[in-house]
C-alpha atoms as a PDB file:
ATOM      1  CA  UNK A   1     138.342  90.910 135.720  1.00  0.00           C
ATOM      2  CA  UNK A   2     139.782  87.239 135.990  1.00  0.00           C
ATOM      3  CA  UNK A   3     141.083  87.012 139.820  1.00  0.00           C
ATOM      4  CA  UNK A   4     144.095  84.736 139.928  1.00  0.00           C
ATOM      5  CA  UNK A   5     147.235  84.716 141.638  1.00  0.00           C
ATOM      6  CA  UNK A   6     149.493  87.482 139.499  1.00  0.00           C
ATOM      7  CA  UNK A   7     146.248  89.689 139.488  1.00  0.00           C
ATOM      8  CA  UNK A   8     145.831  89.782 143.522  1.00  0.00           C
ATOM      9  CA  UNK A   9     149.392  90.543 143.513  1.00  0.00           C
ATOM     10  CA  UNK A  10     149.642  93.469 141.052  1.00  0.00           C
ATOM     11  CA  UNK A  11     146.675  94.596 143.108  1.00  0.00           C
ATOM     12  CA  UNK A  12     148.477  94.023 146.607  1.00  0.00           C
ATOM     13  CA  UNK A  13     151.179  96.033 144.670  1.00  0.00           C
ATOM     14  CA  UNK A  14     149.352  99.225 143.723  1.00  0.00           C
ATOM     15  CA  UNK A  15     147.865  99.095 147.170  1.00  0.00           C
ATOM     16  CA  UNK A  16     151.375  99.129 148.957  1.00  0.00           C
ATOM     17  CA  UNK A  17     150.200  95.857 150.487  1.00  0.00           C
ATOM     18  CA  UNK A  18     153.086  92.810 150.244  1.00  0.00           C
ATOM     19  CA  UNK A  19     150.960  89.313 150.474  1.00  0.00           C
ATOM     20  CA  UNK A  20     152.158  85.743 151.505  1.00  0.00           C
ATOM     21  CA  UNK A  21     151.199  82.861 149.286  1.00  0.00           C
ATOM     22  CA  UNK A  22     149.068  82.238 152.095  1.00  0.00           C
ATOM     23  CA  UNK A  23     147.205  85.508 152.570  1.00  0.00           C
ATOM     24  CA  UNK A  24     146.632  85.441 148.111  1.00  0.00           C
ATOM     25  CA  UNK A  25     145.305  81.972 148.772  1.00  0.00           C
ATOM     26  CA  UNK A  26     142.827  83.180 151.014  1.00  0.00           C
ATOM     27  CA  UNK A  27     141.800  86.688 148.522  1.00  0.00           C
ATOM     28  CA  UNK A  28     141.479  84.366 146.012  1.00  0.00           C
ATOM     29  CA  UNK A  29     138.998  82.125 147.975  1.00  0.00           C
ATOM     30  CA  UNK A  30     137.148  84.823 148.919  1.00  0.00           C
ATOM     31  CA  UNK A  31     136.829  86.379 146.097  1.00  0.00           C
ATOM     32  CA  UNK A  32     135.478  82.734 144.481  1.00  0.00           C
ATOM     33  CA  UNK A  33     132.739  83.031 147.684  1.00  0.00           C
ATOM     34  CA  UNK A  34     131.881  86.814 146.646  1.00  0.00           C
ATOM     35  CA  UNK A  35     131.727  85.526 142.907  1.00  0.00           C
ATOM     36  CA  UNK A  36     129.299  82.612 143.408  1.00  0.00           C
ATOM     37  CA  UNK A  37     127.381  84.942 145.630  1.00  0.00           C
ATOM     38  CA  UNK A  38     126.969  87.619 142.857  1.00  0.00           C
ATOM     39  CA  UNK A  39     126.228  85.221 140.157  1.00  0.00           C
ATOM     40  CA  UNK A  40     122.994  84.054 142.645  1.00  0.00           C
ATOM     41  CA  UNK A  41     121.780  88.118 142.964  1.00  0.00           C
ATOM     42  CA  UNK A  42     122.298  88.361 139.103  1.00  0.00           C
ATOM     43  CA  UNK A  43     120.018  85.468 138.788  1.00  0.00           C
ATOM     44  CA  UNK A  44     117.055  86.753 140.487  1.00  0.00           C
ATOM     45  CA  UNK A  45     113.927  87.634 138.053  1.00  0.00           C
ATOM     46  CA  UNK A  46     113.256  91.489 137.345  1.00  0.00           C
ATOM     47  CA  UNK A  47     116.978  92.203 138.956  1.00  0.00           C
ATOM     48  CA  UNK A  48     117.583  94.671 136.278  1.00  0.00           C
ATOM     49  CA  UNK A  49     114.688  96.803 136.673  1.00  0.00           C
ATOM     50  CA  UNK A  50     115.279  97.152 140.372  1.00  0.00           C
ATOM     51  CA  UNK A  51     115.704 100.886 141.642  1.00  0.00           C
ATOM     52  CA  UNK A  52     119.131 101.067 143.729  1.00  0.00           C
ATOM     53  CA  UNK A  53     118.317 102.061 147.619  1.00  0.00           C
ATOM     54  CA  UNK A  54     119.257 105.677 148.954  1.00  0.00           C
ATOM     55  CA  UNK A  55     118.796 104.822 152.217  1.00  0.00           C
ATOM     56  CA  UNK A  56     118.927 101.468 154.158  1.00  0.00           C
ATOM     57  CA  UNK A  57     115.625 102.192 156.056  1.00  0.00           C
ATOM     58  CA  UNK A  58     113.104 102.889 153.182  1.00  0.00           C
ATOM     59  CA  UNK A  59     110.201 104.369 156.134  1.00  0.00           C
ATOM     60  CA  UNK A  60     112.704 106.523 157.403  1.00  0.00           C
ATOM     61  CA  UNK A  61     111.274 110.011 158.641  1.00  0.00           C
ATOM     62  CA  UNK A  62     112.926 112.856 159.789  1.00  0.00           C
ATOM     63  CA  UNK A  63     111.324 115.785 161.627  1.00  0.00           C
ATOM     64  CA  UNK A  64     113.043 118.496 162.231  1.00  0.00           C
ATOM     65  CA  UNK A  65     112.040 120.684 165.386  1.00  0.00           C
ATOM     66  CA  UNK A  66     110.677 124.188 165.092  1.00  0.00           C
ATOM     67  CA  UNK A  67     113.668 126.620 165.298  1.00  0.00           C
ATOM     68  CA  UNK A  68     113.612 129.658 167.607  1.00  0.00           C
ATOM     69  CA  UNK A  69     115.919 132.043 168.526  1.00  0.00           C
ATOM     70  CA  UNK A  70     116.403 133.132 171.564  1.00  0.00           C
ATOM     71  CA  UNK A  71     118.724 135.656 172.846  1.00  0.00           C
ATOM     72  CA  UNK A  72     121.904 134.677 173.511  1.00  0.00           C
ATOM     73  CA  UNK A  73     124.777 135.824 176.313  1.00  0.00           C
ATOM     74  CA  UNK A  74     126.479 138.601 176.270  1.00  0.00           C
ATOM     75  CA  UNK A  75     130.228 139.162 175.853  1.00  0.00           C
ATOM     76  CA  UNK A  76     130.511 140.377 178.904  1.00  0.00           C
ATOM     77  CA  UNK A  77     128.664 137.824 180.430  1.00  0.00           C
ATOM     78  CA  UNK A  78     130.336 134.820 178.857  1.00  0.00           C
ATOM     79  CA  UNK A  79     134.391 136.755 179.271  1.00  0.00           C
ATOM     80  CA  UNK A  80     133.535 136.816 183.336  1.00  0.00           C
ATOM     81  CA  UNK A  81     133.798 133.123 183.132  1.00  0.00           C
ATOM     82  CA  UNK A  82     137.916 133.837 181.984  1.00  0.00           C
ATOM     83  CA  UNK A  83     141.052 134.342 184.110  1.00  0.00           C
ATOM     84  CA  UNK A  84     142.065 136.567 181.726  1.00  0.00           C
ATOM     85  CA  UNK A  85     140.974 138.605 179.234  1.00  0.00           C
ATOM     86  CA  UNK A  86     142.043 141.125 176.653  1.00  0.00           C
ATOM     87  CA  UNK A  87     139.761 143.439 175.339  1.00  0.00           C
ATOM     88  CA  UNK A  88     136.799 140.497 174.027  1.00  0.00           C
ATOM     89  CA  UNK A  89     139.158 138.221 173.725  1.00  0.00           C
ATOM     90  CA  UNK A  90     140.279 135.298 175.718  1.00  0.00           C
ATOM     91  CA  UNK A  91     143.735 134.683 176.635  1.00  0.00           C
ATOM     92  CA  UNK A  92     145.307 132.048 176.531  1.00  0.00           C
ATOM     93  CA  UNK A  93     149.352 130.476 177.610  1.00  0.00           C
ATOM     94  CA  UNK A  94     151.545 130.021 175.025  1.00  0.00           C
ATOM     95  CA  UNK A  95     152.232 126.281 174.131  1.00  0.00           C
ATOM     96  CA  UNK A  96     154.488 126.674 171.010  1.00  0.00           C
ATOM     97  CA  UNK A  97     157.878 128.431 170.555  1.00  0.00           C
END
């Protein structure tokens, strides 16, 4: 895609986004940065055959801790904590008409 004034603005213009000559000035500069940048990766020997990253930290190990169960409350137990109660159910003020 050639980036030039009229394309930043039909872009700014799908995106809902109005620009100032200023502010399409400075997309267009920085896409020209981005470009030149690009151009230097895409130069780089054996680029092509590189495999794409999944993960930024390529040693990265995760160990997951044994799971046990263990019992939990009971109703009872966790409802004596409550003002009020109906039945095994908490209850609660009313905040909307």
């Amino acid at each position: 895609m050639d980036f030039n004034e009229a394309t930043i603005d039909k872009l700014a213009d799908l995106l809902m986004i109005g620009l100032t000559p200023e502010e399409n000035k400075m997309v267009l500069d920085e896409f020209e940065v981005i470009d030149k940048n690009i151009n230097k990766i895409n130069k780089i020997e054996g680029i092509e055959k590189a495999q794409p990253m999944t993960h930024a930290l390529d040693d990265f190990e995760c160990e997951l801790r044994e799971d046990v169960a263990i019992e939990s409350p009971s109703i009872e137990e966790l409802l004596s904590n409550c003002d009020f109660t109906d039945d095994r159910e908490v209850e609660v003020p009313k905040v909307v008409d």
